[in-house]
N, C-alpha and C. Protein backbone atom coordinates (compact mmCIF):
# COMPACT_ATOMS: atom_id res chain seq x y z
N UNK A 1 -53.94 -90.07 -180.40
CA UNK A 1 -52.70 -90.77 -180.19
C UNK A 1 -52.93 -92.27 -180.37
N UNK A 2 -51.91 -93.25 -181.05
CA UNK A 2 -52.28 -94.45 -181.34
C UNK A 2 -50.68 -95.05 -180.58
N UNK A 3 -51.14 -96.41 -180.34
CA UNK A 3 -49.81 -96.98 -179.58
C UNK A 3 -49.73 -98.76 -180.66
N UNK A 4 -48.38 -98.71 -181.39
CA UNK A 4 -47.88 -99.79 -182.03
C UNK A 4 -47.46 -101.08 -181.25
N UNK A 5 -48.43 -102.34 -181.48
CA UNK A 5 -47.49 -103.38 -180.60
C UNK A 5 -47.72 -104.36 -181.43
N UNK A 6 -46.70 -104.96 -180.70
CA UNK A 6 -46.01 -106.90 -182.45
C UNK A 6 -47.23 -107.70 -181.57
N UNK A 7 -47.41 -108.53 -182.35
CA UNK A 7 -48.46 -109.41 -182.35
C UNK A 7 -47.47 -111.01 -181.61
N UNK A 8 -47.84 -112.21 -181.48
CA UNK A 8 -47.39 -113.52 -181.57
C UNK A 8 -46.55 -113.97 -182.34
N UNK A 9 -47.77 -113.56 -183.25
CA UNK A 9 -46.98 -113.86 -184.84
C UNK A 9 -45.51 -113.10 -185.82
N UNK A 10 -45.52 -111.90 -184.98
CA UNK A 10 -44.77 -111.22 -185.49
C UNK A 10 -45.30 -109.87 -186.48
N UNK A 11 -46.91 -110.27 -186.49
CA UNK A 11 -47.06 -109.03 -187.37
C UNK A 11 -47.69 -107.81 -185.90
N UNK A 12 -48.36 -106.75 -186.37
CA UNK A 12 -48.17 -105.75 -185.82
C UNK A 12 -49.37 -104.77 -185.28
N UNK A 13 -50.04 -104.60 -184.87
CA UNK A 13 -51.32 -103.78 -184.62
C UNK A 13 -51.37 -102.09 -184.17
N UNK A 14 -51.89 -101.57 -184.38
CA UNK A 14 -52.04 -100.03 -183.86
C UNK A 14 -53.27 -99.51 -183.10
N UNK A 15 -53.26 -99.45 -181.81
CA UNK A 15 -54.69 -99.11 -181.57
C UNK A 15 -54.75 -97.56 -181.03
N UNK A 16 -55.68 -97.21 -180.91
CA UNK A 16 -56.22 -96.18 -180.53
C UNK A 16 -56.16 -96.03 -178.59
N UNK A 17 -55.57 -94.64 -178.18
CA UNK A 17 -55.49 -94.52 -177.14
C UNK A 17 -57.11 -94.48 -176.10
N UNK A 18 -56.88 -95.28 -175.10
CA UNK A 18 -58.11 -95.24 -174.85
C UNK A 18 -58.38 -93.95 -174.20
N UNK A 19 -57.48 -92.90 -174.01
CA UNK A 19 -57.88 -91.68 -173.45
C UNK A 19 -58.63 -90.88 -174.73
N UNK A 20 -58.68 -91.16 -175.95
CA UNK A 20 -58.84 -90.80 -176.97
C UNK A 20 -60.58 -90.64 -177.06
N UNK A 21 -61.30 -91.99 -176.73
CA UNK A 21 -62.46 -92.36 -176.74
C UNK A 21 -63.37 -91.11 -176.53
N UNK A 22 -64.42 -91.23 -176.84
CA UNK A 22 -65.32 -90.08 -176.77
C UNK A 22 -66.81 -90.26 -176.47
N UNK A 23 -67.59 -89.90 -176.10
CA UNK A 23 -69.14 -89.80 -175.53
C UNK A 23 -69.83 -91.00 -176.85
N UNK A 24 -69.44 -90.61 -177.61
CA UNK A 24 -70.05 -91.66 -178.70
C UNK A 24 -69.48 -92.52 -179.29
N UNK A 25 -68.41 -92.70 -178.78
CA UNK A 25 -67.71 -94.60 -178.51
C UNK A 25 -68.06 -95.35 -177.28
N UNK A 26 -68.74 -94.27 -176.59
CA UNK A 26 -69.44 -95.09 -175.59
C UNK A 26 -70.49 -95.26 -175.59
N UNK A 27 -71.41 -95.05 -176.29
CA UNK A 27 -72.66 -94.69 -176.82
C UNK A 27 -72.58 -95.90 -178.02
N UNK A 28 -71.80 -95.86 -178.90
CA UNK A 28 -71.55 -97.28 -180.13
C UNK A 28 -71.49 -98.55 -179.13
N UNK A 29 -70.62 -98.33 -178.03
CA UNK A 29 -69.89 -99.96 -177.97
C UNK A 29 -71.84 -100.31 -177.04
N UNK A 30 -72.15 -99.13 -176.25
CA UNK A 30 -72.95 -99.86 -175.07
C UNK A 30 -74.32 -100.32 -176.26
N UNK A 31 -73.97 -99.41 -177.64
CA UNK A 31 -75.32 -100.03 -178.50
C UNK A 31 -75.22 -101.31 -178.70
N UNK A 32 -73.76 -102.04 -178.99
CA UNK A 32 -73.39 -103.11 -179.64
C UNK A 32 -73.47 -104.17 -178.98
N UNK A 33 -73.39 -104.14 -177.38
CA UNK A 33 -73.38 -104.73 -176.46
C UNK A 33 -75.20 -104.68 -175.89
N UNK A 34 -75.25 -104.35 -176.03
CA UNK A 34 -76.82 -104.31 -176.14
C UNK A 34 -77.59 -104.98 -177.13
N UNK A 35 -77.04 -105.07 -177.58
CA UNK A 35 -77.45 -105.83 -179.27
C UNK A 35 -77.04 -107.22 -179.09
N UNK A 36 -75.23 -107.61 -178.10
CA UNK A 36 -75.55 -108.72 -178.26
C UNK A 36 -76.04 -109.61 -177.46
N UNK A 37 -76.87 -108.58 -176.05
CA UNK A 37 -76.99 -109.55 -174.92
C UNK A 37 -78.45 -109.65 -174.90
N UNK A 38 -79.38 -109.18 -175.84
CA UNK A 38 -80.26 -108.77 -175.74
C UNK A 38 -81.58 -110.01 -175.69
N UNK A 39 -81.22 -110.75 -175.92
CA UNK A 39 -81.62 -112.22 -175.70
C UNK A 39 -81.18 -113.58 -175.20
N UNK A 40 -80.10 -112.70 -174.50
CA UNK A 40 -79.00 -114.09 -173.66
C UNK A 40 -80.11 -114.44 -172.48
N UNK A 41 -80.57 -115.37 -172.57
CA UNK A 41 -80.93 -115.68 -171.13
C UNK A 41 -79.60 -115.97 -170.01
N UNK A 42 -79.70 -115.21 -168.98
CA UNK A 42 -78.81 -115.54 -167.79
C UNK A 42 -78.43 -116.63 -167.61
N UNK A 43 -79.49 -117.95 -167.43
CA UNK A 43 -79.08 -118.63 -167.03
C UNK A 43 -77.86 -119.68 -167.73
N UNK A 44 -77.90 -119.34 -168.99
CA UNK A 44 -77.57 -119.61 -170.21
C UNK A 44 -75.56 -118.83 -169.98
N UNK A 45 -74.64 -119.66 -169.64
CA UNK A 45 -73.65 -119.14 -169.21
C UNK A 45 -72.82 -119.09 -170.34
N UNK A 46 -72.92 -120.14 -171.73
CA UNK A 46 -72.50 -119.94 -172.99
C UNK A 46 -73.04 -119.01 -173.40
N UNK A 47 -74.03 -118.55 -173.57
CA UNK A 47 -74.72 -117.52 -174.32
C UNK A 47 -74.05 -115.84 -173.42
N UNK A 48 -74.43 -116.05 -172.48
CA UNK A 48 -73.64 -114.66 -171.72
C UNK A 48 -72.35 -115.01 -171.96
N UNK A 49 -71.68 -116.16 -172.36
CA UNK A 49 -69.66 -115.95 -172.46
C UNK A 49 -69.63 -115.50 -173.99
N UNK A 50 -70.51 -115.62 -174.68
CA UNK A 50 -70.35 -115.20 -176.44
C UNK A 50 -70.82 -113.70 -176.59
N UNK A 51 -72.31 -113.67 -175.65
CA UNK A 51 -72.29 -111.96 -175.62
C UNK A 51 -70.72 -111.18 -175.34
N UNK A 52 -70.11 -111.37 -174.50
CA UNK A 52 -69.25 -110.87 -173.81
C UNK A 52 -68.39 -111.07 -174.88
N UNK A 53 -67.87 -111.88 -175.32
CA UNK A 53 -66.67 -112.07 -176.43
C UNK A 53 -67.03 -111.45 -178.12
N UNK A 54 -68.27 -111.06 -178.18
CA UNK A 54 -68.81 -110.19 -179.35
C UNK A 54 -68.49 -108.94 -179.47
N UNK A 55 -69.14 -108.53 -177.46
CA UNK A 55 -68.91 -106.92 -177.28
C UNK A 55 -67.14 -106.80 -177.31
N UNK A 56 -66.75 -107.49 -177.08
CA UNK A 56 -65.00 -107.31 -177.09
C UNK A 56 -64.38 -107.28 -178.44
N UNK A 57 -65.09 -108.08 -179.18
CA UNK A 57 -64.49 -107.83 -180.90
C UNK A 57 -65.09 -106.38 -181.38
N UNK A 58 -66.26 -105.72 -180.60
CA UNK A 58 -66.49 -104.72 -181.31
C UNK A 58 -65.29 -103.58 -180.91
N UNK A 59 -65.47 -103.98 -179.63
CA UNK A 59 -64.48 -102.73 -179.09
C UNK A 59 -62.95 -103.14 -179.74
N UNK A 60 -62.46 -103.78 -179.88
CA UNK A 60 -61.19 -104.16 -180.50
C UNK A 60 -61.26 -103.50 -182.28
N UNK A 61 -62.92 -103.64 -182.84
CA UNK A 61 -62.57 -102.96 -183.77
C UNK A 61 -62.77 -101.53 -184.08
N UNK A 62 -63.24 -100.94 -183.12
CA UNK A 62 -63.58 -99.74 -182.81
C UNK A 62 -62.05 -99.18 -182.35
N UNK A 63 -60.93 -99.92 -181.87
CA UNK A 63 -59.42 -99.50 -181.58
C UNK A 63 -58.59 -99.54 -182.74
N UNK A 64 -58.84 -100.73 -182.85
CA UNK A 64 -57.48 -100.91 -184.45
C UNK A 64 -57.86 -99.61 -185.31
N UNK A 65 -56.04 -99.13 -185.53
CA UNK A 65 -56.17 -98.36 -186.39
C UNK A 65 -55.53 -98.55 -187.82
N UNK A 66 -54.32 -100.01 -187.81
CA UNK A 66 -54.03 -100.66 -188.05
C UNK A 66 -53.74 -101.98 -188.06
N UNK A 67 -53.29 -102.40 -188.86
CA UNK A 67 -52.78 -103.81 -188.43
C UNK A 67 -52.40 -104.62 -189.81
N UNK A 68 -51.11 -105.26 -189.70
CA UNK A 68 -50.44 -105.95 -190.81
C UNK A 68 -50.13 -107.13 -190.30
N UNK A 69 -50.75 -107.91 -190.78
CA UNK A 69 -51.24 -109.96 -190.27
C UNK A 69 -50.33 -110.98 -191.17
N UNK A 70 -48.86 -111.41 -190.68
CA UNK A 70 -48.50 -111.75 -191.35
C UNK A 70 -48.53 -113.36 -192.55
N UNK A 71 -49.83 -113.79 -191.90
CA UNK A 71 -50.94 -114.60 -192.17
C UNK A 71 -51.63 -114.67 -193.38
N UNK A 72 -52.53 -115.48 -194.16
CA UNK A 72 -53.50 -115.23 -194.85
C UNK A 72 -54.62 -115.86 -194.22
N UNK A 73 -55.63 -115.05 -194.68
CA UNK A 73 -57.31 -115.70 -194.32
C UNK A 73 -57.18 -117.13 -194.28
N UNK A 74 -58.49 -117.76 -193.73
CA UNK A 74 -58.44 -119.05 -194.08
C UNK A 74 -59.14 -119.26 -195.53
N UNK A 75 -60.05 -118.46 -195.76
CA UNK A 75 -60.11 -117.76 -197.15
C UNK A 75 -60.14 -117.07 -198.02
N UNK A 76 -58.83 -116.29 -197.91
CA UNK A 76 -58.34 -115.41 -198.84
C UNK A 76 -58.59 -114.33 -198.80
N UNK A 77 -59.95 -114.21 -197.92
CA UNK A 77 -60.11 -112.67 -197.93
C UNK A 77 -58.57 -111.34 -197.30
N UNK A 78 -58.61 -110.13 -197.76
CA UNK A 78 -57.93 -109.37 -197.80
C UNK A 78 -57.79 -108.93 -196.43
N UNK A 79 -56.81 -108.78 -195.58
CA UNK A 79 -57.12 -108.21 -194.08
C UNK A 79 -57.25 -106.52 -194.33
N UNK A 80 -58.83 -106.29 -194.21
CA UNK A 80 -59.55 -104.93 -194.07
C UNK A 80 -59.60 -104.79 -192.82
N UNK A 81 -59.51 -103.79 -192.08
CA UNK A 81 -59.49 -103.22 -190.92
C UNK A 81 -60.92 -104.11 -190.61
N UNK A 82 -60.97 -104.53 -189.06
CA UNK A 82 -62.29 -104.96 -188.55
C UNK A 82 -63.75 -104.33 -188.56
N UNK A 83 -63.03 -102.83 -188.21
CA UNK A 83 -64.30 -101.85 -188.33
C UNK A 83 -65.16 -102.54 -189.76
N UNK A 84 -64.61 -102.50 -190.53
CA UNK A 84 -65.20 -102.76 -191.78
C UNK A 84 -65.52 -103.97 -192.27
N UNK A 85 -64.89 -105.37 -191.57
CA UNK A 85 -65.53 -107.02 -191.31
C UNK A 85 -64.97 -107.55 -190.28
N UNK A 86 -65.94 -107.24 -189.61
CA UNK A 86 -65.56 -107.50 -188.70
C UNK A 86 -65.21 -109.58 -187.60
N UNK A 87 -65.85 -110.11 -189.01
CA UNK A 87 -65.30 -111.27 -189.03
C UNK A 87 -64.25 -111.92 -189.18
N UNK A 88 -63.55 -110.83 -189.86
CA UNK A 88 -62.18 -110.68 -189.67
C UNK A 88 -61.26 -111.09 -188.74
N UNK A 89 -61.92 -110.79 -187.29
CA UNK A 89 -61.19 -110.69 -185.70
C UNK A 89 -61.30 -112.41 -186.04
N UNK A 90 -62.35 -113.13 -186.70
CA UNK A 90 -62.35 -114.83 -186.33
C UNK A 90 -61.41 -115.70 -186.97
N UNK A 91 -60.55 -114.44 -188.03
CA UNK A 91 -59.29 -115.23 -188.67
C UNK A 91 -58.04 -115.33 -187.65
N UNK A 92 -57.84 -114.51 -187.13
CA UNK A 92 -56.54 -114.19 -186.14
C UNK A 92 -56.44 -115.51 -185.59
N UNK A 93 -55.14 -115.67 -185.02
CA UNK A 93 -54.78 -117.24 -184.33
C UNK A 93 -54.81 -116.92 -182.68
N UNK A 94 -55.32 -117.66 -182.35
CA UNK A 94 -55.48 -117.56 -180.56
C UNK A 94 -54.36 -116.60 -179.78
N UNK A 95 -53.11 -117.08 -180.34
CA UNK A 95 -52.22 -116.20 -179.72
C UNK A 95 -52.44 -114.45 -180.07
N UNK A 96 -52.45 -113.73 -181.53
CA UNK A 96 -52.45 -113.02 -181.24
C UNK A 96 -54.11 -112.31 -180.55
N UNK A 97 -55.54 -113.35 -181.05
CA UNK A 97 -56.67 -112.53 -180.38
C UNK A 97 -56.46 -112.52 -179.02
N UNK A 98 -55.51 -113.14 -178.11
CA UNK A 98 -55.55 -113.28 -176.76
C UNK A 98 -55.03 -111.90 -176.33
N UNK A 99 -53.55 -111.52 -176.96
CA UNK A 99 -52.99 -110.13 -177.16
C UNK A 99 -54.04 -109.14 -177.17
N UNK A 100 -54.78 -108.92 -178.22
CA UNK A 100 -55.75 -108.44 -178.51
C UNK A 100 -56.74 -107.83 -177.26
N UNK A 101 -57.59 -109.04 -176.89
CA UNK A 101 -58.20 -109.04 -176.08
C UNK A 101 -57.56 -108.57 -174.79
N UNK A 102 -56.47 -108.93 -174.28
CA UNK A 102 -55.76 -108.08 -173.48
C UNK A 102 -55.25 -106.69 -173.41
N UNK A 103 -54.93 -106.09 -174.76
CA UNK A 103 -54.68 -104.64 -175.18
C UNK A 103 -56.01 -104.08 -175.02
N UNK A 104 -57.23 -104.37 -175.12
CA UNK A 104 -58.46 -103.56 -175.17
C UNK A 104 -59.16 -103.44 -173.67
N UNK A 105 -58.52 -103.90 -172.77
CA UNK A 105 -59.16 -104.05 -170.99
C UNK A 105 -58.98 -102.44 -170.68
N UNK A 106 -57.95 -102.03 -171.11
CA UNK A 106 -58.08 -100.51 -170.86
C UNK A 106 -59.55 -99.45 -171.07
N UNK A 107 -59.42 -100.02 -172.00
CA UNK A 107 -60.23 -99.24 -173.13
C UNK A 107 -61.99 -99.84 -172.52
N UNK A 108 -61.96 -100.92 -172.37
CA UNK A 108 -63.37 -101.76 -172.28
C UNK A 108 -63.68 -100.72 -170.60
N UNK A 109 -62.86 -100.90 -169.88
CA UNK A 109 -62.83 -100.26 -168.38
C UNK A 109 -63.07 -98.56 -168.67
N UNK A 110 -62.67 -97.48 -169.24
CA UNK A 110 -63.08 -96.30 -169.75
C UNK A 110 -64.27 -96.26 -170.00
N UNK A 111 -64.46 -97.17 -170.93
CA UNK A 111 -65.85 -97.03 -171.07
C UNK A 111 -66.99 -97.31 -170.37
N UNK A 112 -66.97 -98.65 -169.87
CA UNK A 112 -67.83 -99.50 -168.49
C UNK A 112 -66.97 -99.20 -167.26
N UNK A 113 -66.89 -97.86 -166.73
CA UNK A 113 -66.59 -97.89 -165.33
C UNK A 113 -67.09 -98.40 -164.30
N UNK A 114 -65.99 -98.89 -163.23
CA UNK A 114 -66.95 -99.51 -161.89
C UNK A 114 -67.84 -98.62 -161.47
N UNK A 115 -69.55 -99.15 -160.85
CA UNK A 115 -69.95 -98.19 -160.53
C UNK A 115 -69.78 -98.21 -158.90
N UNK A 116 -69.71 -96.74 -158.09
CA UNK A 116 -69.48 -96.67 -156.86
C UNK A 116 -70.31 -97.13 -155.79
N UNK A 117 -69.39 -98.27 -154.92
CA UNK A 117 -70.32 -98.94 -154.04
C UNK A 117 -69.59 -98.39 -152.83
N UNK A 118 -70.09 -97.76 -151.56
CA UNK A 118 -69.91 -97.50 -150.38
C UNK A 118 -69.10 -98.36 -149.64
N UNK A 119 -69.41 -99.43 -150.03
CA UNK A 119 -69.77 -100.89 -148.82
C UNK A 119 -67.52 -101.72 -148.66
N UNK A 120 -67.35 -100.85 -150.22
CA UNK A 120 -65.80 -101.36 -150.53
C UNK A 120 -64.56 -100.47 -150.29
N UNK A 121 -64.75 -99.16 -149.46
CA UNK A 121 -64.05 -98.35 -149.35
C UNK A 121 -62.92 -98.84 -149.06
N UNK A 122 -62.61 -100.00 -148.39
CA UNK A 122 -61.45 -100.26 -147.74
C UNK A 122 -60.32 -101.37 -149.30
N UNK A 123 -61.73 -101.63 -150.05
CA UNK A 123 -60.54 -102.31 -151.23
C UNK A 123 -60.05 -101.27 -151.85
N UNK A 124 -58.73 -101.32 -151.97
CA UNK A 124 -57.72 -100.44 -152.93
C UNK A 124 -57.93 -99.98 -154.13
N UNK A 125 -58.59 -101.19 -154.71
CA UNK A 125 -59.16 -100.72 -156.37
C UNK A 125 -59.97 -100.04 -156.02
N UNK A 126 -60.97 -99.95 -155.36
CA UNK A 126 -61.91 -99.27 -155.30
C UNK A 126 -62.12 -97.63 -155.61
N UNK A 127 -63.09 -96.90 -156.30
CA UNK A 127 -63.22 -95.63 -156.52
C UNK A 127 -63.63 -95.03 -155.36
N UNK A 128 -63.99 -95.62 -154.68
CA UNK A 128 -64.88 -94.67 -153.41
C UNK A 128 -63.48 -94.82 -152.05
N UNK A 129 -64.00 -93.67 -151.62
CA UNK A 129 -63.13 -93.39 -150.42
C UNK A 129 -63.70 -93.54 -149.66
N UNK A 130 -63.05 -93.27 -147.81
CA UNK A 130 -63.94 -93.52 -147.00
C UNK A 130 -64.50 -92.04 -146.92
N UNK A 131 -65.34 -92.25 -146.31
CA UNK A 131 -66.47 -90.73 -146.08
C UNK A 131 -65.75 -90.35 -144.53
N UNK A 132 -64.25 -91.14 -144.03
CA UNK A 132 -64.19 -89.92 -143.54
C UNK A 132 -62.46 -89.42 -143.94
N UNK A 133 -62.19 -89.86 -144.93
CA UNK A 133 -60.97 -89.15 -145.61
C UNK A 133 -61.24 -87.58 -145.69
């Protein structure tokens, strides 16, 4: 199942349902993300904010199933689905990668679930219950 939404600009994107995802889209994105943190030093808070904004273009192109940009490159190149250049995502204009980046939190959360801490039973988000529900 894919879900259609307008962009800023007016053009249009299609992504992929994140219920859709499968054992080895989680297995791709945690490779990719692995790949890009893999020399971030911690302390290094630019370097961990670019890891993080890499692994998000992957997963954004791992969703698009479409998309019609009513834009041109800044050079000319043809808008090919990201999967396939993914440099692509660096043409988009702030407004719609912000969209973007907001349509894929679903999807990023499916895949990187919280893991269960005891200690938060009482926060609402939380997955864990109390142990004596």
């Amino acid at each position: 199942m894919t879900t259609r939404y307008k962009l800023p600009s007016g053009g249009t994107v299609t992504l992929r349902d994140p219920e859709s995802l499968k054992a080895r889209d989680t297995k791709a994105f945690m490779a990719k993300m692995g790949a890009a943190v893999k020399n971030v030093d911690e302390e290094d808070g630019e370097a961990v904010a670019a890891a993080g904004v890499e692994s998000t273009d992957h997963l954004i192109a791992m969703l698009v199933t479409d998309w019609q940009i009513p834009y041109e490159t800044e050079d000319g190149r043809p808008w090919l689905m990201p999967k396939l250049d993914l440099s692509l995502i660096d043409e988009l204009t702030g407004p719609d990668y912000g969209l973007l980046m907001e349509l894929v939190k679903p999807a990023q959360e499916a895949l990187m679930p919280r893991n269960t801490d005891p200690s938060d039973y009482e926060d609402p988000d939380s997955p864990t219950e109390p142990a004596s529900a």
